[in-house]
C-alpha atoms as a PDB file:
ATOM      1  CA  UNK A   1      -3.393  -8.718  15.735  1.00  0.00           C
ATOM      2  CA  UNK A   2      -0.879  -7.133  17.324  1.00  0.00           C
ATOM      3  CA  UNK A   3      -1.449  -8.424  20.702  1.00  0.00           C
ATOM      4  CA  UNK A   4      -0.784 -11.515  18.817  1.00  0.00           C
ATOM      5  CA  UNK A   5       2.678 -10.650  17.473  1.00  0.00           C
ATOM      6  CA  UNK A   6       3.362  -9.774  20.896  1.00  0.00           C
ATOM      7  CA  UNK A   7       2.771 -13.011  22.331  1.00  0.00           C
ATOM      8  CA  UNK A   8       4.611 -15.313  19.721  1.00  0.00           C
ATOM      9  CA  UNK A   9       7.573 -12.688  20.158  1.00  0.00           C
ATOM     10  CA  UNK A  10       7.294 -14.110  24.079  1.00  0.00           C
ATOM     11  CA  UNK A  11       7.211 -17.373  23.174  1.00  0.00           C
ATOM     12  CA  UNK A  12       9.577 -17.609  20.159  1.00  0.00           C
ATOM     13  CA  UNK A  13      13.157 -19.286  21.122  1.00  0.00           C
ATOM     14  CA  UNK A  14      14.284 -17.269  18.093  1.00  0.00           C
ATOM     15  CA  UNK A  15      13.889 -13.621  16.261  1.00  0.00           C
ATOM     16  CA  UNK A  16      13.892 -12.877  12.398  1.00  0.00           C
ATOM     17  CA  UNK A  17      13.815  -9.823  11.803  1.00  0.00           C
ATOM     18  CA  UNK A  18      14.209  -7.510   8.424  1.00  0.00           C
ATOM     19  CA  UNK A  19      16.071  -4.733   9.758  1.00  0.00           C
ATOM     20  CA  UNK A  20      18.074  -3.014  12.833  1.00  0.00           C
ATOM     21  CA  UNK A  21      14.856  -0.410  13.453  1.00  0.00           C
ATOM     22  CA  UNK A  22      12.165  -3.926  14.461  1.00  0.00           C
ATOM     23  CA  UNK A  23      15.204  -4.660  16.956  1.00  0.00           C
ATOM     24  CA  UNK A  24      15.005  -1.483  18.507  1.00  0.00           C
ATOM     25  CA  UNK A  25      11.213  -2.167  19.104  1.00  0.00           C
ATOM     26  CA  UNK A  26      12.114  -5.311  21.156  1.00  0.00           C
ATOM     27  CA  UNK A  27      12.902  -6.140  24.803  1.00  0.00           C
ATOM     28  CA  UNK A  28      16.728  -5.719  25.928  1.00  0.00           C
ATOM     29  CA  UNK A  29      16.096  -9.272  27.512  1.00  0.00           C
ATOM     30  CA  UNK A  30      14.574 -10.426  23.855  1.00  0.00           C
ATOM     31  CA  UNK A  31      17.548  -9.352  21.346  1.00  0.00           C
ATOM     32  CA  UNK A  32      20.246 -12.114  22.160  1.00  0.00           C
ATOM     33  CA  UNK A  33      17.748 -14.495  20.561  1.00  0.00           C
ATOM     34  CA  UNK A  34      17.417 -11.628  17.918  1.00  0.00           C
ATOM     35  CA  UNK A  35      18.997 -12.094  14.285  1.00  0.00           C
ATOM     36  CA  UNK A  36      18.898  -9.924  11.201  1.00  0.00           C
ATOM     37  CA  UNK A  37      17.772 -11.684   8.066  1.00  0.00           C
ATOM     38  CA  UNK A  38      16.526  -9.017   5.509  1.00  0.00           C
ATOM     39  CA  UNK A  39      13.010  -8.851   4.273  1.00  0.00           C
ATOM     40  CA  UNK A  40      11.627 -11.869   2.558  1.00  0.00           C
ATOM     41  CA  UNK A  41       8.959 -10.152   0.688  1.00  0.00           C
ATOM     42  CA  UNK A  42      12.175  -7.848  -1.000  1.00  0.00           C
ATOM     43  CA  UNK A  43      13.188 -11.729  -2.931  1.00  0.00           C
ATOM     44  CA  UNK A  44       9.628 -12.414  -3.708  1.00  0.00           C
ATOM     45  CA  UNK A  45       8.193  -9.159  -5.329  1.00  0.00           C
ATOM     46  CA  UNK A  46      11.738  -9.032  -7.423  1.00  0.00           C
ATOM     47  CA  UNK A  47      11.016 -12.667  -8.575  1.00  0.00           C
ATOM     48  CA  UNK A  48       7.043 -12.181  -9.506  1.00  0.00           C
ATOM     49  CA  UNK A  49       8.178  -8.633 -11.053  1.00  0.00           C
ATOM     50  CA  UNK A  50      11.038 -10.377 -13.236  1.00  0.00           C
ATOM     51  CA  UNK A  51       8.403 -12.526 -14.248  1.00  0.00           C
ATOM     52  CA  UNK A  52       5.726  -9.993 -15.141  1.00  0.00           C
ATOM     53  CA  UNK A  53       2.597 -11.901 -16.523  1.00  0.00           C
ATOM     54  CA  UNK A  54       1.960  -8.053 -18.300  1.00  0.00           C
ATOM     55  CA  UNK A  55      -1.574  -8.187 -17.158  1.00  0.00           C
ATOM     56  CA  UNK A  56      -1.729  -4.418 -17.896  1.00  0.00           C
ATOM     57  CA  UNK A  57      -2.427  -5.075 -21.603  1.00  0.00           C
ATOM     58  CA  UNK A  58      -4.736  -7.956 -21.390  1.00  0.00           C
ATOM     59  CA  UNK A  59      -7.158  -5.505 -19.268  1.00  0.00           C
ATOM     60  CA  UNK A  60      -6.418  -3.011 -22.309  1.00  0.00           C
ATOM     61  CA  UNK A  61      -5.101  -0.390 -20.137  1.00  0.00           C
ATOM     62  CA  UNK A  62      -1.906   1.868 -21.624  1.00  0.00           C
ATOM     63  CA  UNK A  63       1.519   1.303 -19.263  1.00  0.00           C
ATOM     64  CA  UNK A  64       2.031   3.873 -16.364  1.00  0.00           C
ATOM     65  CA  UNK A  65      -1.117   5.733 -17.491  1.00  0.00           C
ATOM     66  CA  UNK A  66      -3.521   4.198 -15.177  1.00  0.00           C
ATOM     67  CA  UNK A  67      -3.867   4.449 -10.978  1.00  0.00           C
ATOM     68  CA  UNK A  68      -4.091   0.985  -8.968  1.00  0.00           C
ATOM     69  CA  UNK A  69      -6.250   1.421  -5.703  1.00  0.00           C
ATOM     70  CA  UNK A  70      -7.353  -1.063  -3.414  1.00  0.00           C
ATOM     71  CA  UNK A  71      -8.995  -0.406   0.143  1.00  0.00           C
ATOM     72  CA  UNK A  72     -10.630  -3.121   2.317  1.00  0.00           C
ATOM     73  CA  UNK A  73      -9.864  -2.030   5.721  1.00  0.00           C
ATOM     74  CA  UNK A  74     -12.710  -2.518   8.539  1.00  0.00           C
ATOM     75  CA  UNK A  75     -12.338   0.901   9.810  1.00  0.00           C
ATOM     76  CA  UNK A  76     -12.659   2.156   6.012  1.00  0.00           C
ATOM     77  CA  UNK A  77     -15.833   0.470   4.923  1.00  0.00           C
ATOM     78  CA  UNK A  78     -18.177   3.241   6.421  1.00  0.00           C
ATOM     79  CA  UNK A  79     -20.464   4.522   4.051  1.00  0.00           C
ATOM     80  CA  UNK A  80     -18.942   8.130   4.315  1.00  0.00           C
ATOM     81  CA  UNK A  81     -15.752   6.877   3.709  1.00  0.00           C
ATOM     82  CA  UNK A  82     -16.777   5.085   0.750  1.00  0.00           C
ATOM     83  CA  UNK A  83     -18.733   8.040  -0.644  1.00  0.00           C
ATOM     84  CA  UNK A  84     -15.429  10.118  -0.370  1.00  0.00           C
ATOM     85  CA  UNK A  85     -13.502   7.599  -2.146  1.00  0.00           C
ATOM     86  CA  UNK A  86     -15.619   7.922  -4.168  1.00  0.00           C
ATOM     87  CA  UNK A  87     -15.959  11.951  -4.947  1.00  0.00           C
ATOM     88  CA  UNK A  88     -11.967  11.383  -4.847  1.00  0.00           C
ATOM     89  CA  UNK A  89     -12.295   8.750  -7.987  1.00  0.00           C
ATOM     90  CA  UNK A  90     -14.211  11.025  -9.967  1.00  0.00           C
ATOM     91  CA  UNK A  91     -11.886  13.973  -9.904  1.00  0.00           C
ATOM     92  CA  UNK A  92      -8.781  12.219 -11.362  1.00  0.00           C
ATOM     93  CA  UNK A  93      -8.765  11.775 -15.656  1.00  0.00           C
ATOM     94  CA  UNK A  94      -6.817   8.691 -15.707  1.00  0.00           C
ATOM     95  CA  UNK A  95      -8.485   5.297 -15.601  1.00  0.00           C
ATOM     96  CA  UNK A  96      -8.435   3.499 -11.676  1.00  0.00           C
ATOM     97  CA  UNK A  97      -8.122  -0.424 -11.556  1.00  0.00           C
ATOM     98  CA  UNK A  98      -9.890  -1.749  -8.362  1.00  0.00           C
ATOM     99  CA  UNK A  99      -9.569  -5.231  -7.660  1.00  0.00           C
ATOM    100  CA  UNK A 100     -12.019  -5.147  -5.150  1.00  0.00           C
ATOM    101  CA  UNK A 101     -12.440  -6.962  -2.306  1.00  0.00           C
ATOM    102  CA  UNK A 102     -15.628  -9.334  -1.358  1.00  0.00           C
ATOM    103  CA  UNK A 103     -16.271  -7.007   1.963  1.00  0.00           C
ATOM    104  CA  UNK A 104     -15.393  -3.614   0.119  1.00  0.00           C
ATOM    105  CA  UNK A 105     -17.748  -5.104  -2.967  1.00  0.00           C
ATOM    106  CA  UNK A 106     -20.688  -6.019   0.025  1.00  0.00           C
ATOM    107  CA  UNK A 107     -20.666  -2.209   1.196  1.00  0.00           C
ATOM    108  CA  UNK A 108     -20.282  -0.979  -2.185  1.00  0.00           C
ATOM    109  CA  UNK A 109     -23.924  -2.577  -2.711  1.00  0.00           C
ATOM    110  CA  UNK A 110     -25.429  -2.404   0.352  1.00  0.00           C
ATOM    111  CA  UNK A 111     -24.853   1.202   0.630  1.00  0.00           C
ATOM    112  CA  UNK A 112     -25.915   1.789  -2.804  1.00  0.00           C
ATOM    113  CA  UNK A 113     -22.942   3.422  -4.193  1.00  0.00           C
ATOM    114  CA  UNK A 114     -22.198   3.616  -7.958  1.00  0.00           C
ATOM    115  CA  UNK A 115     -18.337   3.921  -9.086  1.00  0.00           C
ATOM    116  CA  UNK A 116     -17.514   6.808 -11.466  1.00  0.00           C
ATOM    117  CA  UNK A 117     -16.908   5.600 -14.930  1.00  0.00           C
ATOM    118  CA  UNK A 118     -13.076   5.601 -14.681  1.00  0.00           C
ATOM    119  CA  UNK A 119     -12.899   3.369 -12.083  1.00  0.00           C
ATOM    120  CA  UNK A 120     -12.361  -0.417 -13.414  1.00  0.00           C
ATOM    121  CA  UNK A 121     -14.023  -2.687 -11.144  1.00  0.00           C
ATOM    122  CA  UNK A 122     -12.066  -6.214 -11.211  1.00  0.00           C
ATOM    123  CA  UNK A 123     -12.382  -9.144  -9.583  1.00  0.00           C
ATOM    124  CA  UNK A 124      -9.181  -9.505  -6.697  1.00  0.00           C
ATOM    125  CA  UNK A 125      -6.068 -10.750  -8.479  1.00  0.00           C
ATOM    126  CA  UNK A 126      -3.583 -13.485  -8.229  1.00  0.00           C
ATOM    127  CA  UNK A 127      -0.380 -12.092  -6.615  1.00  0.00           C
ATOM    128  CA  UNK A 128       1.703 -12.181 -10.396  1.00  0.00           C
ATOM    129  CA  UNK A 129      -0.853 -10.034 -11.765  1.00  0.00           C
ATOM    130  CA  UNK A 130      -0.741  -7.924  -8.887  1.00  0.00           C
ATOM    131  CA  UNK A 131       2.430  -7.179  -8.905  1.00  0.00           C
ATOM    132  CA  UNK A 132       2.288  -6.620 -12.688  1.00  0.00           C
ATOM    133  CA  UNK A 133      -0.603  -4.199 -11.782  1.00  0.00           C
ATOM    134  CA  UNK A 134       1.506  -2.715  -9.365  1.00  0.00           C
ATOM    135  CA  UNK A 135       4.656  -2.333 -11.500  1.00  0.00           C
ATOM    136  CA  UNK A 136       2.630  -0.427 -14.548  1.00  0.00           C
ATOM    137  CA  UNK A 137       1.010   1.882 -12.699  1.00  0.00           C
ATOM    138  CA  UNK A 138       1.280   5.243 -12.368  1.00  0.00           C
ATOM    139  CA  UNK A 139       0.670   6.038  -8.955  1.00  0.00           C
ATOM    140  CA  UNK A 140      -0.645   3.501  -6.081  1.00  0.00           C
ATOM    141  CA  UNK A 141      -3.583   3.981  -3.467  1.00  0.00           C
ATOM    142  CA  UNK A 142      -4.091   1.414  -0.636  1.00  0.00           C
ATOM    143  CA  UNK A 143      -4.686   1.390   2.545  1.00  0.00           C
ATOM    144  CA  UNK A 144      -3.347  -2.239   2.592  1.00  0.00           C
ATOM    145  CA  UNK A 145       0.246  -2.865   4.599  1.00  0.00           C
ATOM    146  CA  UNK A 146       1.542  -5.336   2.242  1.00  0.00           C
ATOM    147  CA  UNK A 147       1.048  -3.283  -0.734  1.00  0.00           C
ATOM    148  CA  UNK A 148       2.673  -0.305   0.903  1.00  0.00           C
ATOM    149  CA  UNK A 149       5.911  -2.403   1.566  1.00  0.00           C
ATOM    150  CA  UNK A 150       6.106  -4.117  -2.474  1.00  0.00           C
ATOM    151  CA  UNK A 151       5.406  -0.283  -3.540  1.00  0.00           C
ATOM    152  CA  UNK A 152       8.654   0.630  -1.910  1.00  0.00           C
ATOM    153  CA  UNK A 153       9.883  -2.601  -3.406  1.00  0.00           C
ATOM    154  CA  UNK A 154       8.629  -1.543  -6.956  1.00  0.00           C
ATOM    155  CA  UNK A 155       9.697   2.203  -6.331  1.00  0.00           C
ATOM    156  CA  UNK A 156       6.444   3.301  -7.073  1.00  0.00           C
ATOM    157  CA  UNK A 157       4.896   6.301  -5.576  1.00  0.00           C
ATOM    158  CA  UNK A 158       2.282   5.210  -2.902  1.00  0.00           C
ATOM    159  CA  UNK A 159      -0.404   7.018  -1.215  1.00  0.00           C
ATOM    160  CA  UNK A 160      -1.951   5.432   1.869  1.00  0.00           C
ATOM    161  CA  UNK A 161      -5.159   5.963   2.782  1.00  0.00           C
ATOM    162  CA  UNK A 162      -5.251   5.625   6.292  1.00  0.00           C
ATOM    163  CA  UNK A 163      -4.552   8.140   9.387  1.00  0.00           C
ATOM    164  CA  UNK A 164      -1.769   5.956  10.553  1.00  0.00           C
ATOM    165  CA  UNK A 165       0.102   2.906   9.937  1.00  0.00           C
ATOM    166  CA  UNK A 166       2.604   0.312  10.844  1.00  0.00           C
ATOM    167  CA  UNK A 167       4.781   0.512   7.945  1.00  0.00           C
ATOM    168  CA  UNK A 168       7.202   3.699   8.469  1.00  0.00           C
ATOM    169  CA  UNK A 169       9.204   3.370   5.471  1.00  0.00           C
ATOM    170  CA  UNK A 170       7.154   6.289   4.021  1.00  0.00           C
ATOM    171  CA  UNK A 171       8.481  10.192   5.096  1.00  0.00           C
ATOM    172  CA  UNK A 172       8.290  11.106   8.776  1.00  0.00           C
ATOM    173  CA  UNK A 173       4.834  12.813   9.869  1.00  0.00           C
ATOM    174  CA  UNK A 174       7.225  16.206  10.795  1.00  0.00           C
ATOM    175  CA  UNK A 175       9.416  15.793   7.576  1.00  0.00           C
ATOM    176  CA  UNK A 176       7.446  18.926   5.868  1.00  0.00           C
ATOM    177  CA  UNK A 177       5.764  16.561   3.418  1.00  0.00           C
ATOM    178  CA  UNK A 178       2.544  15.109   4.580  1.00  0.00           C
ATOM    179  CA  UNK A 179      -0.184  14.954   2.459  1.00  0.00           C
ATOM    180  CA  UNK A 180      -2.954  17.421   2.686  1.00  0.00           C
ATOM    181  CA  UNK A 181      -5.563  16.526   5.223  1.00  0.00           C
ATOM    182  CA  UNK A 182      -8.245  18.430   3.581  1.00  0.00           C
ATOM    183  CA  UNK A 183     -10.774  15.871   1.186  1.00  0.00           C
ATOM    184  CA  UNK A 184     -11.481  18.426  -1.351  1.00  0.00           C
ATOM    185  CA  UNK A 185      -7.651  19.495  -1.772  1.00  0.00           C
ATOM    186  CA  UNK A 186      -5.100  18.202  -5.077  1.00  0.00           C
ATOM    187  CA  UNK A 187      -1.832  16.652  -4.105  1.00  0.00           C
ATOM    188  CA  UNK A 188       0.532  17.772  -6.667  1.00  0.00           C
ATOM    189  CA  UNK A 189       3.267  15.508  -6.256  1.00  0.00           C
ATOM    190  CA  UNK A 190       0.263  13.012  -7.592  1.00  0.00           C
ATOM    191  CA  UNK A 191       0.312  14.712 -10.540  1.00  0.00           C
ATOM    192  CA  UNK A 192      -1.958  17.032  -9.665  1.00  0.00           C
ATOM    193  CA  UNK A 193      -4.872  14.891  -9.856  1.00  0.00           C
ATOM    194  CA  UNK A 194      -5.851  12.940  -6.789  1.00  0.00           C
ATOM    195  CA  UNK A 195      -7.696  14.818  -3.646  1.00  0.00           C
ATOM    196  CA  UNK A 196      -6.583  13.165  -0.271  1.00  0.00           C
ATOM    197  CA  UNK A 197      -8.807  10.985   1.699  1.00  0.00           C
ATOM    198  CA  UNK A 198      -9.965  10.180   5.648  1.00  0.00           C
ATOM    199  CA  UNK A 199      -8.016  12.894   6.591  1.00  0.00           C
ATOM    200  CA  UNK A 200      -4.538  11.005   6.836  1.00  0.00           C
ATOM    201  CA  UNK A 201      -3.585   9.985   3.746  1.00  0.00           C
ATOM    202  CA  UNK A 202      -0.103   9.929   3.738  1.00  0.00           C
ATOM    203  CA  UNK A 203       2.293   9.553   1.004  1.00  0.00           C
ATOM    204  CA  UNK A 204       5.316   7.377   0.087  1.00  0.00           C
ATOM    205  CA  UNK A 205       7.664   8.142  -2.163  1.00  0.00           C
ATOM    206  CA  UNK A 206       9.318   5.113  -2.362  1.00  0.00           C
ATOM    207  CA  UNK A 207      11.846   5.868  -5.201  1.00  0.00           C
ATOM    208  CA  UNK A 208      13.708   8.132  -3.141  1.00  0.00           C
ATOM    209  CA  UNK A 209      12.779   6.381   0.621  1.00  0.00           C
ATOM    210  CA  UNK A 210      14.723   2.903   1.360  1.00  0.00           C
ATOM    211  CA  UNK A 211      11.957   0.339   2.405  1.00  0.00           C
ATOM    212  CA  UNK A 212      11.396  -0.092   6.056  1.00  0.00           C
ATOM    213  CA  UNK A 213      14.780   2.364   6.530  1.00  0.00           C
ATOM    214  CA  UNK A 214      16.715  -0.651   5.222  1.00  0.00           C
ATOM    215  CA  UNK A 215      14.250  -3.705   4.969  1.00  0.00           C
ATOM    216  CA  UNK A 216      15.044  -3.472   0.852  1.00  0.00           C
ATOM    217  CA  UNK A 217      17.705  -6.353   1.881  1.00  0.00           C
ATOM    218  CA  UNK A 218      16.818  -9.561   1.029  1.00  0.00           C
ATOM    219  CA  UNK A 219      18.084 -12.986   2.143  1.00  0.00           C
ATOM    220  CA  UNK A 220      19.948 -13.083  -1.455  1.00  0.00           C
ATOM    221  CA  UNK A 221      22.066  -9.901  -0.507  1.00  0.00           C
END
């Protein structure tokens, strides 16, 4: 994938980027086709979150009491990872909605793995509901890119569960405030509640960090 992004970024006559920090990642011979446009996704989660289908209450679940997890990544679907996730679930006393995804839901089965009673297993969501999902929560897990970025967007507190990423909006791995890397610990700043995972989780507190150091611009501003 990112061998790909590489090669259109060759080809391209033009470059759109979000911010001043994806212009520092190209070429000096690349950034006189380079422009600065602000983050498209910024004008799309605001619009769907204006709109807020409220799916929250139609799934019976009480505003900004619940957790909204997702995790589909290849490298995630081992069956010890899914086990963990799984003795992680169990310790937190709030309810977890998990749209789950068809590969996650394959494992899930194949490696025999029953969810703890708090987890809400759902079907994956159309992206109004989502976002509504998103936007009631209490506190985020993912290890999914795109949902890191509209947490930021939401200013929702995010914890990713992956050892790295390509979203650095979230704090700096020396910044004094990396999640715990040990599975059995509690992160506090998660209300004391939810043990870290894979041994990277790492946590963004998006309603004090600016999205993508300054990607929170959209094409409107």
């Amino acid at each position: 994938e990112e061998n790909n992004r590489i090669v259109c970024d060759q080809l391209s006559d033009y470059l759109f980027l979000p911010t001043s920090e994806q212009l520092n990642n190209l070429d000096y011979n690349q950034r006189d086709r380079a422009y600065i446009v602000g983050n498209t996704i910024v004008d799309i989660v605001k619009e769907f979150s204006k709109k807020d289908t409220k799916k929250y209450k139609e799934l019976k679940l009480r505003k900004g009491d619940y957790y909204f997890l997702t995790f589909h990544r290849k490298e995630n679907l081992t069956k010890e990872n899914l086990i963990k996730l799984n003795r992680i679930c169990n310790k937190i006393n709030r309810i977890i909605i998990f749209p789950i995804h068809p590969n996650t839901a394959k494992k899930v089965k194949n490696y025999k793995i029953s969810l703890p009673p708090n987890v809400m297993r759902i079907d994956p969501q159309n992206y109004a509901d989502t976002i509504s999902l998103m936007k009631h929560s209490k506190i985020i897990l993912t290890d999914s890119g795109g949902i890191q970025e509209e947490a930021c967007i939401l200013k929702k507190r995010c914890l990713t569960l992956r050892n790295e990423t390509e979203r650095r909006f979230g704090p700096a791995p020396d910044d004094g405030r990396e999640v715990t890397r040990k599975v059995a610990g509690i992160i506090r700043r998660a209300t004391e509640e939810m043990s870290s995972l894979l041994g990277g989780v790492q946590e963004t507190r998006a309603a004090t960090v600016p999205v993508t150091a300054g990607s929170n611009v959209s094409l409107a501003d």
